[in-house]
Protein backbone atom coordinates (compact mmCIF):
# COMPACT_ATOMS: atom_id res chain seq x y z
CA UNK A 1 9.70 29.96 -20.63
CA UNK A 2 10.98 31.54 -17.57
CA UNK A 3 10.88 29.81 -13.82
CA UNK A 4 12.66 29.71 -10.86
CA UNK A 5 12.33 25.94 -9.21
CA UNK A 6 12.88 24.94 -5.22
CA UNK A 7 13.48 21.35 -4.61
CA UNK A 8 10.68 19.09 -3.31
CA UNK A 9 10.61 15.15 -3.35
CA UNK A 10 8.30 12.45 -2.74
CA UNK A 11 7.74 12.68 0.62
CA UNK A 12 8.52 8.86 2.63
CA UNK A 13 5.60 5.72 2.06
CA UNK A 14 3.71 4.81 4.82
CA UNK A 15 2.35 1.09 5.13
CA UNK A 16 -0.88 -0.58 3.95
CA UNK A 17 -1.21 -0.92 7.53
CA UNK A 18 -1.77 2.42 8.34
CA UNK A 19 -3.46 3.29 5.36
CA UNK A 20 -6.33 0.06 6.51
CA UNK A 21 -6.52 1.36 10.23
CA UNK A 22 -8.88 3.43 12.19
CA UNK A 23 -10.75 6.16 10.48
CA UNK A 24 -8.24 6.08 7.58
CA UNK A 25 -9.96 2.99 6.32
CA UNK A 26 -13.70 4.29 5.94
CA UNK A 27 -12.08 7.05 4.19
CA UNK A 28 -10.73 5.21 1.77
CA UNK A 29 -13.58 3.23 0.77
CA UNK A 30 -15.70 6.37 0.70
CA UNK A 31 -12.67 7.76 -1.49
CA UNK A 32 -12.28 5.12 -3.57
CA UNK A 33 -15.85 3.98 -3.69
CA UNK A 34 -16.65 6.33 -6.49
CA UNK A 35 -13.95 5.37 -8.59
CA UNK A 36 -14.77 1.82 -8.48
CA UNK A 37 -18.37 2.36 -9.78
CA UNK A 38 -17.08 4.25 -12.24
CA UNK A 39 -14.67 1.58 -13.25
CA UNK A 40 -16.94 -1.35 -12.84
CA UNK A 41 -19.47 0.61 -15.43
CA UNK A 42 -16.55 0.73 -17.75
CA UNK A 43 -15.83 -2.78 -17.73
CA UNK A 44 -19.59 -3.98 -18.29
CA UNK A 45 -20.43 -1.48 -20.95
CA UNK A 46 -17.42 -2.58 -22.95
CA UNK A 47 -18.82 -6.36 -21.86
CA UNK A 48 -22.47 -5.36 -23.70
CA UNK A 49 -21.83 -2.63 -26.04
CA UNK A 50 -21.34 -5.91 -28.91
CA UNK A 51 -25.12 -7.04 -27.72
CA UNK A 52 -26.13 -3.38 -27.31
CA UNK A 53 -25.64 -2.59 -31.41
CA UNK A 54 -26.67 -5.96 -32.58
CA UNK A 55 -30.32 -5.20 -31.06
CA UNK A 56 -30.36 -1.64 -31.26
CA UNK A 57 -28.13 -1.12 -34.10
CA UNK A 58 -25.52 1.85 -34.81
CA UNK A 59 -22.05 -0.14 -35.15
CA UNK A 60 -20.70 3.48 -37.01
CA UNK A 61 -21.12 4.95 -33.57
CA UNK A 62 -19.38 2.19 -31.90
CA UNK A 63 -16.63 4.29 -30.56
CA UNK A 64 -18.82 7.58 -29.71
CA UNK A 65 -20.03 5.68 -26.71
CA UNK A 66 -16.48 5.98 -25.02
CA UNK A 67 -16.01 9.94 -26.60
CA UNK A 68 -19.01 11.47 -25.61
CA UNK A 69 -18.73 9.23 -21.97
CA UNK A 70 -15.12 10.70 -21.62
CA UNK A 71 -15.86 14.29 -22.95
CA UNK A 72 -18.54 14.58 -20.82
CA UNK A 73 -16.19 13.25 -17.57
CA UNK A 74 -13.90 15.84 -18.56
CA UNK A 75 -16.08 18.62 -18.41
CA UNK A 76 -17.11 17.58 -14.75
CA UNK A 77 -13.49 16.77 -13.60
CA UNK A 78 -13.01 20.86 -14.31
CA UNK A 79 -16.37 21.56 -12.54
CA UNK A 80 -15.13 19.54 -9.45
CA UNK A 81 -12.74 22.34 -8.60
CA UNK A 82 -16.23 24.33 -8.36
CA UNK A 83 -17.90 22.20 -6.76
CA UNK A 84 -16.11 20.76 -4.14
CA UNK A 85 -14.75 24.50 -2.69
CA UNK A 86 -18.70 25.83 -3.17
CA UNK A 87 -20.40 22.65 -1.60
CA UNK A 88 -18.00 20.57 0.17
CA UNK A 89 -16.96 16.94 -0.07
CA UNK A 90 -20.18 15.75 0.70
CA UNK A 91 -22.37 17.34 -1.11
CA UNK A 92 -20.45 17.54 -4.13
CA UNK A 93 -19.87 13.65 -4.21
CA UNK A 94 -23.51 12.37 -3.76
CA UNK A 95 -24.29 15.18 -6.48
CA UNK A 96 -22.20 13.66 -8.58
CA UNK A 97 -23.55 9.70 -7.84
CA UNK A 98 -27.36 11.04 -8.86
CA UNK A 99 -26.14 12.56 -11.94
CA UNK A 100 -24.24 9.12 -12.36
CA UNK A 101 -27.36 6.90 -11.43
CA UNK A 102 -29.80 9.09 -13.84
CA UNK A 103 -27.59 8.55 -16.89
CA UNK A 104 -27.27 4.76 -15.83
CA UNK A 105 -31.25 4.87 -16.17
CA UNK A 106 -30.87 6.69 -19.42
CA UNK A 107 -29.03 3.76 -21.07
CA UNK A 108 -30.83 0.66 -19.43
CA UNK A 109 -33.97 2.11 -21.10
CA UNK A 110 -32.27 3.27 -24.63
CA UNK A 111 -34.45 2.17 -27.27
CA UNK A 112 -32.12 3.65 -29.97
CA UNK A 113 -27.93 4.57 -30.46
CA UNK A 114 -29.02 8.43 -30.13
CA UNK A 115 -31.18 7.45 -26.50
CA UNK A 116 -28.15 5.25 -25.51
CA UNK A 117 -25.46 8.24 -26.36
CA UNK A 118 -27.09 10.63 -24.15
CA UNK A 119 -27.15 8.33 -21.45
CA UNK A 120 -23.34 8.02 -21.89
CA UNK A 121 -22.87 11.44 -21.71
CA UNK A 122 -24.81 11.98 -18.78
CA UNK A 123 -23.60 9.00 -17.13
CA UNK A 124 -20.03 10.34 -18.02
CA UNK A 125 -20.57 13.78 -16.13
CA UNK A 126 -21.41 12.29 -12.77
CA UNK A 127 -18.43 9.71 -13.39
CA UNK A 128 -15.63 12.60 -14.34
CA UNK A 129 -16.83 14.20 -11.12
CA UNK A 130 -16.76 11.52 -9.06
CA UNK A 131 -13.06 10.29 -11.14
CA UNK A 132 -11.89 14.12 -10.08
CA UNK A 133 -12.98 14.11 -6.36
CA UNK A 134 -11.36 10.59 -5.70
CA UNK A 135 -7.94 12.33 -6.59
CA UNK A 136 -8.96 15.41 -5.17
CA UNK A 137 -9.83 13.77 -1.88
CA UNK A 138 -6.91 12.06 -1.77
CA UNK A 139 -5.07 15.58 -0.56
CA UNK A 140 -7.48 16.51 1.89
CA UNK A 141 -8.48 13.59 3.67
CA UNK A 142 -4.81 11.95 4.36
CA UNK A 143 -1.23 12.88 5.45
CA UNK A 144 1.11 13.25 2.58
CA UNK A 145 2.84 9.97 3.47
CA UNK A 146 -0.51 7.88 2.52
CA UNK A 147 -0.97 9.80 -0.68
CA UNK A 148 1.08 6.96 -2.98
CA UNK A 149 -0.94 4.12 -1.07
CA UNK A 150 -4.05 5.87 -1.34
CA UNK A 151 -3.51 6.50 -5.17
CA UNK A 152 -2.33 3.22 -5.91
CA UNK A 153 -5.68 2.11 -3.66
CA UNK A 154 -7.41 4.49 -6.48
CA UNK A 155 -5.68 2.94 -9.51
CA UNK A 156 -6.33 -0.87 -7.80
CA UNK A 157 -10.12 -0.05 -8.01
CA UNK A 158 -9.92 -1.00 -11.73
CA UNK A 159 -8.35 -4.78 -10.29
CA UNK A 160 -12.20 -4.80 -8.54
CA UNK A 161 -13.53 -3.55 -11.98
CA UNK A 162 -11.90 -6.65 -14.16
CA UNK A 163 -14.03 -8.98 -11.55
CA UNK A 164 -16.91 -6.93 -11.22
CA UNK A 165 -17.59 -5.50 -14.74
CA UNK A 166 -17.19 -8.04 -17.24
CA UNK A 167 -19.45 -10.97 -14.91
CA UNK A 168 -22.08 -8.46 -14.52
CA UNK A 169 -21.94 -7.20 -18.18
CA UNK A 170 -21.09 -10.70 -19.48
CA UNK A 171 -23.48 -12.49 -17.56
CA UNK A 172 -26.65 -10.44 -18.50
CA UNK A 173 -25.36 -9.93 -22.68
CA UNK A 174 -25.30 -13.79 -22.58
CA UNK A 175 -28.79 -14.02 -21.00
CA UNK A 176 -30.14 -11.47 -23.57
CA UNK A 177 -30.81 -8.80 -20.90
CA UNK A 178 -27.94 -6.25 -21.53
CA UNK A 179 -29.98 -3.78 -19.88
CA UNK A 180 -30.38 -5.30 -16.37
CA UNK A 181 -26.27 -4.59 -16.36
CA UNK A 182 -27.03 -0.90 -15.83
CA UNK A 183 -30.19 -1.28 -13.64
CA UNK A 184 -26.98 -3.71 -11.63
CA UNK A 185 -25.69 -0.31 -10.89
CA UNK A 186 -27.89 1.53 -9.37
CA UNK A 187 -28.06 -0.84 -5.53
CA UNK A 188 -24.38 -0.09 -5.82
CA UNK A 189 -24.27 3.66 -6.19
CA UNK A 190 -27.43 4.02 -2.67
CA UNK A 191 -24.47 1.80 -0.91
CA UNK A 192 -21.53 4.28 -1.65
CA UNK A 193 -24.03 7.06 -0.52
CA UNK A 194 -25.05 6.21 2.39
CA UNK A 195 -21.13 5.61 2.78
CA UNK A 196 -19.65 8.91 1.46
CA UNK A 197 -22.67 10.42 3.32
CA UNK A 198 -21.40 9.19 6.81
CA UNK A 199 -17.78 9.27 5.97
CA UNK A 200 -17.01 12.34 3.71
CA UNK A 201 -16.59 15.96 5.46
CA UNK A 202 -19.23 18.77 4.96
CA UNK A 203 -16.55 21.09 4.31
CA UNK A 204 -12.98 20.60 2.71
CA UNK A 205 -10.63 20.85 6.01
CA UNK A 206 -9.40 24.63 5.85
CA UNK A 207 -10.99 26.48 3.23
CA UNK A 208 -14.01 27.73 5.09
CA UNK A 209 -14.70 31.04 3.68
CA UNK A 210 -12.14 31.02 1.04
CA UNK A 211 -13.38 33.21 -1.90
CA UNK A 212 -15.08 31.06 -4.84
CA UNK A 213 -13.45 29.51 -7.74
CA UNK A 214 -13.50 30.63 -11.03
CA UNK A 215 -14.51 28.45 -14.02
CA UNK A 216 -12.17 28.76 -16.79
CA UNK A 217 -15.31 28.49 -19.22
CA UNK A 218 -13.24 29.05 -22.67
CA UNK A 219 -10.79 26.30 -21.72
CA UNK A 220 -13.21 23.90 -21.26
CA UNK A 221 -15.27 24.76 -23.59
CA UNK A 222 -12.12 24.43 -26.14
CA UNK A 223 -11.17 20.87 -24.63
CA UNK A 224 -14.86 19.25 -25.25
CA UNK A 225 -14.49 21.02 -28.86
CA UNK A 226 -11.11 19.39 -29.98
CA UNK A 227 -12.14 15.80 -28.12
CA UNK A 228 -15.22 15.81 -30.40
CA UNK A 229 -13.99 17.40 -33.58
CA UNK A 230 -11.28 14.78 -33.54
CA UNK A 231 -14.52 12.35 -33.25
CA UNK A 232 -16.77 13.76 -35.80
CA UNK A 233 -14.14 12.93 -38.40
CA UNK A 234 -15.25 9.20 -38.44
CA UNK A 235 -18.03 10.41 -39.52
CA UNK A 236 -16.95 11.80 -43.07
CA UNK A 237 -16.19 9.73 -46.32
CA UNK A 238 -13.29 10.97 -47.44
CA UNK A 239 -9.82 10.64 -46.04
CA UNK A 240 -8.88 14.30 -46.71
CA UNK A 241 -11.79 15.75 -44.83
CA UNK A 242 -10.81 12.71 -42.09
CA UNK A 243 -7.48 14.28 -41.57
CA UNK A 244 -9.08 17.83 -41.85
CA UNK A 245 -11.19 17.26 -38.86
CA UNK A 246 -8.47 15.60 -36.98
CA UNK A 247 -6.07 18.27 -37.90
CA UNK A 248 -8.76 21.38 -36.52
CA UNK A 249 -9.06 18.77 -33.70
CA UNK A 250 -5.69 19.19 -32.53
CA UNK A 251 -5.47 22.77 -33.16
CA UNK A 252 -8.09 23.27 -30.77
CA UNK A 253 -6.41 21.90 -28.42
CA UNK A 254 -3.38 23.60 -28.76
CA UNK A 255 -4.36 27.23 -28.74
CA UNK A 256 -6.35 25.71 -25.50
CA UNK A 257 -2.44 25.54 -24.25
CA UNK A 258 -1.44 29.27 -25.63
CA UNK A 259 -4.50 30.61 -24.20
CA UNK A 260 -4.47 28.64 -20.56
CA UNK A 261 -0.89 30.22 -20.26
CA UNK A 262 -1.76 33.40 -20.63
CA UNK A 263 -5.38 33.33 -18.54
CA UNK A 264 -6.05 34.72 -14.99
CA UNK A 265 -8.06 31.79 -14.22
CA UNK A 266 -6.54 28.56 -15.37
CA UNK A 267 -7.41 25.44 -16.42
CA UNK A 268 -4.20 23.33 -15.61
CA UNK A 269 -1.41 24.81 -12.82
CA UNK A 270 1.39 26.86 -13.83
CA UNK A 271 4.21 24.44 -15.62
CA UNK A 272 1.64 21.38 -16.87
CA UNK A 273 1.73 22.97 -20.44
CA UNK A 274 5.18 22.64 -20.82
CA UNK A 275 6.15 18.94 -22.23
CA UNK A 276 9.92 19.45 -21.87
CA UNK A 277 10.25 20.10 -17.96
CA UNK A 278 9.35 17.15 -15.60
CA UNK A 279 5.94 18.47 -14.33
CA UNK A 280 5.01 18.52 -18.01
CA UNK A 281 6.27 15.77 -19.16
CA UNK A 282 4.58 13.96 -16.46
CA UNK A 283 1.23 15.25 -17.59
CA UNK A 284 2.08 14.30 -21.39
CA UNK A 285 2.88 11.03 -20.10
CA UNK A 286 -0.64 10.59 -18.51
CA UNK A 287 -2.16 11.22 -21.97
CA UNK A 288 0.20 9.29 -23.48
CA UNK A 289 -0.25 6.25 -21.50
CA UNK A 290 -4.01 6.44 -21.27
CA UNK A 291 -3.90 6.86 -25.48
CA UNK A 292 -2.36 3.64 -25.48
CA UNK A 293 -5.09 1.98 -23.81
CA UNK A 294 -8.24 3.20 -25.02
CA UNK A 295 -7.31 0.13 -27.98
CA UNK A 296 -9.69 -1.74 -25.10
CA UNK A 297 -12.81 -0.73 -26.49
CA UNK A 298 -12.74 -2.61 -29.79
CA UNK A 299 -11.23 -6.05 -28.17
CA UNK A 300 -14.54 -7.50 -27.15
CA UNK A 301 -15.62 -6.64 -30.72
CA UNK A 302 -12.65 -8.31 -32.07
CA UNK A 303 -12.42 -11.10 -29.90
CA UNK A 304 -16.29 -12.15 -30.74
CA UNK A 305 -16.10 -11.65 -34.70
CA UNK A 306 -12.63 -13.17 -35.08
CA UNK A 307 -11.95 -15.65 -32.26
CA UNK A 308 -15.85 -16.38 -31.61
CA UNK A 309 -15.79 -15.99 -27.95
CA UNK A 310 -18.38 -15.65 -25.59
CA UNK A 311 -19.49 -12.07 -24.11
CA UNK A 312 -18.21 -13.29 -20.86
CA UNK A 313 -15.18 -15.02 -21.94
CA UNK A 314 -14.13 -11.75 -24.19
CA UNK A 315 -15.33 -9.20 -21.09
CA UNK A 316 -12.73 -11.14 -19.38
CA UNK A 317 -10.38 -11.07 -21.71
CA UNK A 318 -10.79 -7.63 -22.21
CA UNK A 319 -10.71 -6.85 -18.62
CA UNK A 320 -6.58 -8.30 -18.42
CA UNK A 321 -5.43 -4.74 -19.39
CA UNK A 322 -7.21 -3.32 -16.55
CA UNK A 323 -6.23 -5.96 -14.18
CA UNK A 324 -2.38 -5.45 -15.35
CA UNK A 325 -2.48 -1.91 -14.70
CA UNK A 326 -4.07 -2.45 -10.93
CA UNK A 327 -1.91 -5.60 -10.18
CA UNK A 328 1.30 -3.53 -11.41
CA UNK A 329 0.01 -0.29 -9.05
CA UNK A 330 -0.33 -2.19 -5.98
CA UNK A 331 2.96 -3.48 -6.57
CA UNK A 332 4.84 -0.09 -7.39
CA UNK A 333 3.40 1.96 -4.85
CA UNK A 334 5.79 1.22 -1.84
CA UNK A 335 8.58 1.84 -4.33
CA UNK A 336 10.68 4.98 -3.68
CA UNK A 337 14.01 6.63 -4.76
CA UNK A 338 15.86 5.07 -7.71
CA UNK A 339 13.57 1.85 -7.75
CA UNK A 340 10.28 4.52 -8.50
CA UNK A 341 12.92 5.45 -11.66
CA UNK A 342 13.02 2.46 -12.75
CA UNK A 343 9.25 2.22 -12.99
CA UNK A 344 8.95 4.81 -14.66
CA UNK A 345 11.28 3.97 -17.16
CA UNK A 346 10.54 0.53 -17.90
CA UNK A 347 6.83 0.74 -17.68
CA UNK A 348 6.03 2.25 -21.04
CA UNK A 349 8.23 0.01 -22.48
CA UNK A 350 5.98 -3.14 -21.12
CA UNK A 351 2.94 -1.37 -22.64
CA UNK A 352 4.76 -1.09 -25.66
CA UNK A 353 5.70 -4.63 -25.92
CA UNK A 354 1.78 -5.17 -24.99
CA UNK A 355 0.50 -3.98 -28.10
CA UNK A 356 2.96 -4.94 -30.00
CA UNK A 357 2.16 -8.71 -28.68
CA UNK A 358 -1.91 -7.69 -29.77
CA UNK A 359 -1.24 -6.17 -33.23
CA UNK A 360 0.13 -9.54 -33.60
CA UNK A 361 -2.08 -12.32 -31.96
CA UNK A 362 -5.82 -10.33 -32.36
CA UNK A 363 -6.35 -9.98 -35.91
CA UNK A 364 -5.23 -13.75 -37.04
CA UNK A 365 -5.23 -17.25 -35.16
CA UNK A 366 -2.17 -18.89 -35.36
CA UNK A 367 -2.47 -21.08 -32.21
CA UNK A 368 -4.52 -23.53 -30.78
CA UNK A 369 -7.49 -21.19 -29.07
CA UNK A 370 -6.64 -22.01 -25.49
CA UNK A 371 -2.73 -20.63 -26.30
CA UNK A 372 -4.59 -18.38 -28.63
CA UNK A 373 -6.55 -16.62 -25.54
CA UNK A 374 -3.72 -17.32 -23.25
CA UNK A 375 -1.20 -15.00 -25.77
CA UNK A 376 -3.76 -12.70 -26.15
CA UNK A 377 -4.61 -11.66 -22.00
CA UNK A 378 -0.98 -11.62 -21.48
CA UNK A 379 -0.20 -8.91 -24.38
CA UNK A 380 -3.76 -7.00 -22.74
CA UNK A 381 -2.75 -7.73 -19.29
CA UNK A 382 0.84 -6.34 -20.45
CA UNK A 383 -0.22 -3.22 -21.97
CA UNK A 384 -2.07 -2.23 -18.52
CA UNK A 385 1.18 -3.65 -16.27
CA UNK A 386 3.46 -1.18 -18.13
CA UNK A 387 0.55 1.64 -17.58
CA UNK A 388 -0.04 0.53 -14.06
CA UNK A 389 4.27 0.38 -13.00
CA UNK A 390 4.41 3.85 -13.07
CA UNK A 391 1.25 5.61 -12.23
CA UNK A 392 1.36 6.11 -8.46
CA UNK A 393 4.62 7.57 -8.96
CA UNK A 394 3.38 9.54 -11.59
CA UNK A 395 0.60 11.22 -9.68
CA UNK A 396 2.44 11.13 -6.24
CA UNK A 397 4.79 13.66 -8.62
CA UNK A 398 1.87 16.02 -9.48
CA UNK A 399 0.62 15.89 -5.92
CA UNK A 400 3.76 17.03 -4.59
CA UNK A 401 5.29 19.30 -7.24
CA UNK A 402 1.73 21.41 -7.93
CA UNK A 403 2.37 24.85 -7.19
CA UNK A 404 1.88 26.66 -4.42
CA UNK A 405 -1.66 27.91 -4.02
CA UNK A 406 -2.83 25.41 -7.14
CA UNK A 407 -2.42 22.33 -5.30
CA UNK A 408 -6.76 21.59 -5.72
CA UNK A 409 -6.50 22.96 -9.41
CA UNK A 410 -3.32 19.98 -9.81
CA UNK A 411 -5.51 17.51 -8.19
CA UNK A 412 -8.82 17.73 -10.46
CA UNK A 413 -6.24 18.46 -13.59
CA UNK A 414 -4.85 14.58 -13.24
CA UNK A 415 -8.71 13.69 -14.22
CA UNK A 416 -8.45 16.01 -16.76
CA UNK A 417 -5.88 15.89 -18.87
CA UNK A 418 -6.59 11.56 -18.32
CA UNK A 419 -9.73 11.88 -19.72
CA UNK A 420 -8.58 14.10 -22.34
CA UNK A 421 -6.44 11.83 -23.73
CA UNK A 422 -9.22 9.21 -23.50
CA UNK A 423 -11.03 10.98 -25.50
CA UNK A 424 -8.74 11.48 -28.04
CA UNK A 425 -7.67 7.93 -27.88
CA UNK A 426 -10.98 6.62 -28.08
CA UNK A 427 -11.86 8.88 -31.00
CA UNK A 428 -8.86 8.21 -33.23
CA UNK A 429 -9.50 4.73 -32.70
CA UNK A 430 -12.93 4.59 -34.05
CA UNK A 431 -10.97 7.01 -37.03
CA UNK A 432 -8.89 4.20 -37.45
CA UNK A 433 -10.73 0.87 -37.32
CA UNK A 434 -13.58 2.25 -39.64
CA UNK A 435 -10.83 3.74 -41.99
CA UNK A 436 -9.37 0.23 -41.59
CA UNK A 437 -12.34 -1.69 -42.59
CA UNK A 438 -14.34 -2.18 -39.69
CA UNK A 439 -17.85 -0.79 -41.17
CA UNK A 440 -16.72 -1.46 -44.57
CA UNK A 441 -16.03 -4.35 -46.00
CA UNK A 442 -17.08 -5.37 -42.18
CA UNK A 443 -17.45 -8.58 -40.69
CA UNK A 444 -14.08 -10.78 -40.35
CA UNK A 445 -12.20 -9.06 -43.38
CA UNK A 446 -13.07 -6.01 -41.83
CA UNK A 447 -12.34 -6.70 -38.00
CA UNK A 448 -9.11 -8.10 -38.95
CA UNK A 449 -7.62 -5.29 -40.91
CA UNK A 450 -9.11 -2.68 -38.70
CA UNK A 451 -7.25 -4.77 -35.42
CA UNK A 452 -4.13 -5.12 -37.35
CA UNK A 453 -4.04 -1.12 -37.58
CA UNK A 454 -5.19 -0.02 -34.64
CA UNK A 455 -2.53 -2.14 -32.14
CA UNK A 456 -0.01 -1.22 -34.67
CA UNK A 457 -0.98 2.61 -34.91
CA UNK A 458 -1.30 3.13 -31.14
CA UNK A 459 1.93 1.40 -30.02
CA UNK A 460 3.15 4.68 -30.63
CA UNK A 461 1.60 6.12 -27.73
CA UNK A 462 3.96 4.60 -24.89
CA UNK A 463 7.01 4.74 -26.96
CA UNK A 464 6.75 8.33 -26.86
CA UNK A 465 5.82 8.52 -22.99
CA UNK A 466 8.79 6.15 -22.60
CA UNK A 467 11.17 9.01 -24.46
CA UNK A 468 9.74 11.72 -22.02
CA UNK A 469 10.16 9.15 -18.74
CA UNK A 470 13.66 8.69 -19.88
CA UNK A 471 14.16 12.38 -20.20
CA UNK A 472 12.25 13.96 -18.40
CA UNK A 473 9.82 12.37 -16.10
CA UNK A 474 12.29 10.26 -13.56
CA UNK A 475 14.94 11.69 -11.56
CA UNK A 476 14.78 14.00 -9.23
CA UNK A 477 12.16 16.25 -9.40
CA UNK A 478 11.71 20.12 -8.14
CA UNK A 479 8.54 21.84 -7.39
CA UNK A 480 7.57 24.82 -9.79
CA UNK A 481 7.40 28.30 -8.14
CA UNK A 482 6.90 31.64 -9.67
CA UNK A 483 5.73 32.06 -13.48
CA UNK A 484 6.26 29.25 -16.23
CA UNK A 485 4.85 28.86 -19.33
């Protein structure tokens, strides 16, 4: 890989202040609005999804709920590059919140696991657009100096999420109405309208008339395929065929590198493919981290059939991680210099530590319950501190060392290479906890081999992003210019 490099650092923090003042602050809810609906409907499907297959069955398809959600939001993070240059900020965003709202509608009426998977997938297109756009707004709508607030503001929408999501979804699964959490959503999404409506720009500032984007159709195309052939391998019997989808998975994915190199129009910016530079490594380390906590979607299974909690009580459990990774942003973001080093160094290793603490607390009791749950939402609330340490630092980074000319194509590619490794997350974890036991023998045996494995398995995850933050990732950092693989 050749490249020549010109320096380019952070640029300098501005205050909360500034970010809550004036205009600035109707921006930000109309940025940030999105991304909190999107988080909140997280949070309460992983509150009902327990209550969803006990009425409607499909426990084997458990984990496609989260793939097909994510691998849909990843093909509309790439289509937000489209849309947002085509139709503007506006348009594009309350496009995105009806898709969002009819897929919510899909899934409060699901009267089967096929009807509720579609919903998901819909629901997950308007989401990875709206996901995209709150990044992507991010660099349009405020001075450079706001952009680590404004992404830690982002990131701190999952903090609203643990509060929001697991009452509404916990609330309802305990009444026996798991469906009025989705119809929940859908006064929410008319309020951020009417807000992005009045708030959000017609056109993106400065690119009136620019000529129209390209869709890099055989990238995406080849991302969806190795998210979901990486999925469909929970779905055969035998371990070799397992490892032989996960295997043609992964290749997928990689030739999607070789070929996104070499393309005229690209899927990622120039650099993001290369893991052993600092602008890839801090792309790796996105996957990595996210990886790491897609274990979330089995706790509130885990928690009910080993611990016996509640919905509510395990939604909120649950929803720790989440509220680690939010508290932990909020916290970072003013950070600068050698102190934003440090949190990129050492937050991987919290995460680590995190599920390290679960593989050991979730699959047998060995306290009272009340230290039991106590253990248990500080290893979750852990994992997501670690995640959330260094992740406006992280994405400040990509903001400011995109290349010149790709700086939109860097913005929607955070979304996309997050909800790539989502996808793979999620759909490696449903690999592991059926291979584990989950569906068979089932029931306690099952849930406690299948938790045992899966902490264990994807500890791995932010040990390797904390080898490539060490290396790589913190430090100074240069801004690529010219050709790099």
């Amino acid at each position: 890989m050749s490249s020549s490099f010109t320096a380019a650092l952070p640029p300098p923090t501005a205050s909360w202040a500034e970010l809550f003042s004036g205009r600035n602050a109707w921006r930000a809810v109309a940025v940030t609005g999105g991304v909190a609906l999107h988080a909140v409907n997280v949070h309460i499907v992983t509150t009902v999804l327990p209550s969803v297959v006990r009425e409607i069955g499909g426990v084997e398809w458990y984990a496609w709920n989260t793939t097909l959600f994510v691998a849909a939001s990843i093909l509309g993070a790439t289509l937000s590059v489209r849309l947002l240059q085509q139709f503007g900020p506006r348009r594009s965003y309350l496009a995105a919140l009806a898709v969002f709202v009819l897929g919510s509608i899909g899934c409060a009426t699901a009267p089967d696991m096929a009807w509720m998977l579609a919903g998901r997938t819909v629901q997950g297109l308007g989401g990875g657009v709206l996901a995209a756009l709150g990044y992507a707004l991010i660099r349009l709508m405020f001075e450079a100096r706001l952009w680590p607030r404004a992404v830690a503001l982002v990131s701190g929408m999952w903090g609203v999420a643990t509060l929001c999501g697991p009452a509404v979804g916990g609330v309802f699964a305990e009444l026996g109405h798991w469906r009025w959490a989705f119809w929940a959503l859908l006064p929410v999404a008319l309020g951020q309208a009417l807000i992005a409506g009045l708030q959000l720009p017609a056109r993106s500032p400065g690119e009136t008339g620019a000529p129209r984007v390209a869709l890099p159709i055989g990238q995406i195309l080849l991302l969806i395929a190795s998210a979901l052939s990486v999925a469909t391998a929970s779905l055969f019997d035998t371990l070799y065929a397992q490892l032989g989808m996960v295997l043609f998975g992964l290749t997928l994915g990689l030739a999607l590198v070789r070929i996104d190199r070499r393309a005229k129009v690209r899927l990622l910016p120039t650099g993001a493919c290369a893991p052993f530079t600092a602008f890839g490594a801090i792309y790796a380390s996105v996957a990595l981290l996210l990886i790491g906590t897609d274990t979330e979607i089995f706790v509130p299974y885990f928690l009910q059939t080993l611990h016996g909690h509640s919905p509510l009580a395990a939604g909120y459990l649950t929803a720790a991680m989440a509220g680690g990774w939010s508290a932990a942003s909020l916290l970072s973001a003013g950070r600068s210099g050698p102190q934003a080093d440090r949190m990129l160094r050492f937050g991987p290793l919290v995460s680590l530590a995190g599920l390290i603490g679960l593989m050991l607390l979730v699959p047998v009791a060995r306290w009272a319950p009340a230290a039991q749950a106590v253990g248990m939402a500080l290893a979750l609330g852990a994992t997501g501190f670690g995640v959330g340490m260094g992740w406006p630092h992280l994405l400040t980074r990509v903001l400011t060392l995109a290349p010149r000319g790709e700086e939109n194509l860097a913005s929607a590619s955070i979304t996309t290479v997050q909800l790539y490794g989502m996808a793979i997350g999620a759909a490696v974890a449903g690999l592991v906890a059926n291979a584990a036991g989950l569906t068979t023998p089932g029931g306690s045996a099952g849930a406690q081999s299948a938790a045992g494995w899966l902490f264990g398995s994807f500890a791995l995850a932010p040990a390797l992003a904390a080898l490539l933050a060490w290396r790589f990732v913190a430090g100074p950092t240069v801004r690529p210019a010219g050709s790099a693989g």
